[in-house]
C-alpha atoms as a PDB file:
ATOM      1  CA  UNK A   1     -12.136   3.809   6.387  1.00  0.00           C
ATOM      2  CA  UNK A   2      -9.427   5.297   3.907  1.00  0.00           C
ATOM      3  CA  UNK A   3      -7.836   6.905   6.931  1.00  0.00           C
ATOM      4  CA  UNK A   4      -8.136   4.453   9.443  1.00  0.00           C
ATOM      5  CA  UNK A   5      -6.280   1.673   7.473  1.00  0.00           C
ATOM      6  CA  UNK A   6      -4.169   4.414   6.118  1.00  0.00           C
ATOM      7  CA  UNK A   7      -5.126   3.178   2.282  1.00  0.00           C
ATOM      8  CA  UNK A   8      -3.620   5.214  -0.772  1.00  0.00           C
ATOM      9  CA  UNK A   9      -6.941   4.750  -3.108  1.00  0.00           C
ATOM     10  CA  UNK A  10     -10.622   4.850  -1.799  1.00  0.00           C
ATOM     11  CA  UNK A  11     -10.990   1.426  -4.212  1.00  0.00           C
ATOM     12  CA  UNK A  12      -9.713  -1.800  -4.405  1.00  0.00           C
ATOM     13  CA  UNK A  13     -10.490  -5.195  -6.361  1.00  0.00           C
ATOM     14  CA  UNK A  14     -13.115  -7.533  -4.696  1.00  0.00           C
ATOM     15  CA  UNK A  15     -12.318 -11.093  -4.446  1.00  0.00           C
ATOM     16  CA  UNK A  16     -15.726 -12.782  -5.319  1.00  0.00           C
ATOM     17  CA  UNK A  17     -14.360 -16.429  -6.077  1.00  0.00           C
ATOM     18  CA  UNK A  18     -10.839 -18.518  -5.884  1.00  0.00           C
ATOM     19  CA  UNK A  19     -10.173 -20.847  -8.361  1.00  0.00           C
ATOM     20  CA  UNK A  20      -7.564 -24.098  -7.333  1.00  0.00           C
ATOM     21  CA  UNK A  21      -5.030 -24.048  -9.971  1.00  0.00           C
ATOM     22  CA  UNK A  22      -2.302 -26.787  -9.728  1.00  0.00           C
ATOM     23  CA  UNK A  23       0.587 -26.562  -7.221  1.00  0.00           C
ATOM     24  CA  UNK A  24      -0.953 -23.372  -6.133  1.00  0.00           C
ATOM     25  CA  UNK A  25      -2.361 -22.704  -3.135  1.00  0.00           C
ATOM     26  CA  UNK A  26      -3.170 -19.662  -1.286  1.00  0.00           C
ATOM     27  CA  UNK A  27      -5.375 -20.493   1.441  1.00  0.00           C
ATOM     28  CA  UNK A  28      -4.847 -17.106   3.230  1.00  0.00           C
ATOM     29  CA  UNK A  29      -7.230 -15.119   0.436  1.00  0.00           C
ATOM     30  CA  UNK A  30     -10.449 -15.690   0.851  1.00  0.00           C
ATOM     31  CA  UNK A  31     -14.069 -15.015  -0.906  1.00  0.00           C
ATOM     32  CA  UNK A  32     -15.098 -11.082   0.144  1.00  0.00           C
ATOM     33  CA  UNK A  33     -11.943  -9.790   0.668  1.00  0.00           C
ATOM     34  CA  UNK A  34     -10.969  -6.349  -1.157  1.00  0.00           C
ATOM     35  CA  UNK A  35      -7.511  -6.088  -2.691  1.00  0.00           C
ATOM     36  CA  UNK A  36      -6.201  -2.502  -2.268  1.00  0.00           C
ATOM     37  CA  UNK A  37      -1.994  -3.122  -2.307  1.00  0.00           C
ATOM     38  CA  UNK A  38       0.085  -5.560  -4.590  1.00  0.00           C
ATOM     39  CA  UNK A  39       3.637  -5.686  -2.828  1.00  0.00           C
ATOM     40  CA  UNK A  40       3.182  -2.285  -1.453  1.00  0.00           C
ATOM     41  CA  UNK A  41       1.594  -0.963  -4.404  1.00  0.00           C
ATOM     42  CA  UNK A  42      -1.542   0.531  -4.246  1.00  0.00           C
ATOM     43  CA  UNK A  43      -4.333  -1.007  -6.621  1.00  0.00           C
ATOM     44  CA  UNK A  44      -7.549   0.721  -7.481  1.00  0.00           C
ATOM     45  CA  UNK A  45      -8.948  -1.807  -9.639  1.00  0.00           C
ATOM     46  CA  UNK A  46      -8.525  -4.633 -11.600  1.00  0.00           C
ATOM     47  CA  UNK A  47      -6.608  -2.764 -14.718  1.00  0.00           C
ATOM     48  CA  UNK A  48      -3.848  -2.079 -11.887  1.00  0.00           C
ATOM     49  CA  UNK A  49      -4.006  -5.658 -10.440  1.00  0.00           C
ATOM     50  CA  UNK A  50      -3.299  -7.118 -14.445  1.00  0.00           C
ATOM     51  CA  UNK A  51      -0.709  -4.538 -14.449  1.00  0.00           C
ATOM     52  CA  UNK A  52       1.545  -5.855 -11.374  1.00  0.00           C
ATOM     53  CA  UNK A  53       0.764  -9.294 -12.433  1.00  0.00           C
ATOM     54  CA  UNK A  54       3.685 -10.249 -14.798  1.00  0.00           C
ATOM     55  CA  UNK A  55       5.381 -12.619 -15.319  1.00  0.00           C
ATOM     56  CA  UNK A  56       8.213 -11.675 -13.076  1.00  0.00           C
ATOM     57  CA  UNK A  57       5.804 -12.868 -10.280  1.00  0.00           C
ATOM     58  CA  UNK A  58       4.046 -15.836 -11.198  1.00  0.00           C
ATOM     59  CA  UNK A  59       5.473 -18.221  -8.932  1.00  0.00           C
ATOM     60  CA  UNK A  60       6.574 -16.002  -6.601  1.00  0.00           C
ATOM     61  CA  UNK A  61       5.753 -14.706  -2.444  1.00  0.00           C
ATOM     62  CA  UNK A  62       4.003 -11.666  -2.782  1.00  0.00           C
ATOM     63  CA  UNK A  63       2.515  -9.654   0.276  1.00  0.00           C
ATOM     64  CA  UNK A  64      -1.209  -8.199  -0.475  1.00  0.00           C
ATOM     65  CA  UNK A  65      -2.335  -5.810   0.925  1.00  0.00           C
ATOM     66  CA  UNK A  66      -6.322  -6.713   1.626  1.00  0.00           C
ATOM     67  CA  UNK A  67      -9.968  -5.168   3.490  1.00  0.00           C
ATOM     68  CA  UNK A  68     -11.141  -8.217   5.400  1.00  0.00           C
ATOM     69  CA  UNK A  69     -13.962  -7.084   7.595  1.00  0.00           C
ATOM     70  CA  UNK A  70     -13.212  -3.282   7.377  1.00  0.00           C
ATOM     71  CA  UNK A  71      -9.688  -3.920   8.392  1.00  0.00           C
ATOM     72  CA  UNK A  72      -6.578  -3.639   6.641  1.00  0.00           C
ATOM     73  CA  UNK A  73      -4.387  -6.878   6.916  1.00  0.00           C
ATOM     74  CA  UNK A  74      -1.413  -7.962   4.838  1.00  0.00           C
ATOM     75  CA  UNK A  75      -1.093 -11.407   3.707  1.00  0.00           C
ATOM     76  CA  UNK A  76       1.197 -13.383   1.377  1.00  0.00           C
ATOM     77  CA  UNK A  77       0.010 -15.017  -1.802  1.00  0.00           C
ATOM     78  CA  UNK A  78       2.003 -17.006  -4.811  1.00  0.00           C
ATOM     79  CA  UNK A  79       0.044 -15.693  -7.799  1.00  0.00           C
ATOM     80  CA  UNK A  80       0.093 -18.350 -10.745  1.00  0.00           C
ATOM     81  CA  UNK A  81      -1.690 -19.660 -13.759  1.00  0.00           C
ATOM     82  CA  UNK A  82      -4.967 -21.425 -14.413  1.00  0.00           C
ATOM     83  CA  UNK A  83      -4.910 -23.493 -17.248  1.00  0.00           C
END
């Protein structure tokens, strides 16, 4: 699968639950998905995935990179803060 969807890391962070936070919404994530890129930036786990979330990009487009049925597809989020 690493080759197929061209991936830079063999790992990736599973998304297991969304949370609504307010004025946020990113409907195009959803529950079983595997996050493996962070605006082009390859993430092979959750340390990297704190890492590119700063606050430079709360609030922000991002494009994620993501395994959604054993295919690579990119997607755009808006990360942001639960209070």
């Amino acid at each position: 699968m690493i080759g197929l969807n061209r991936l830079k890391t063999s790992t990736g962070v599973s998304v297991f639950e969304i949370q609504k936070g307010r004025g946020i919404s990113n409907r195009e994530i959803r529950e079983g998905d595997i996050i493996v890129e962070f605006d082009e930036k390859p993430v092979a786990g959750v340390d990297d995935l704190h890492k590119y979330l700063s606050e430079e990009v709360i609030g922000q487009k991002v494009t994620i990179g993501v395994l959604r049925n054993g295919i690579k597809q990119h997607i755009s989020a808006v990360p942001g803060e639960i209070r």
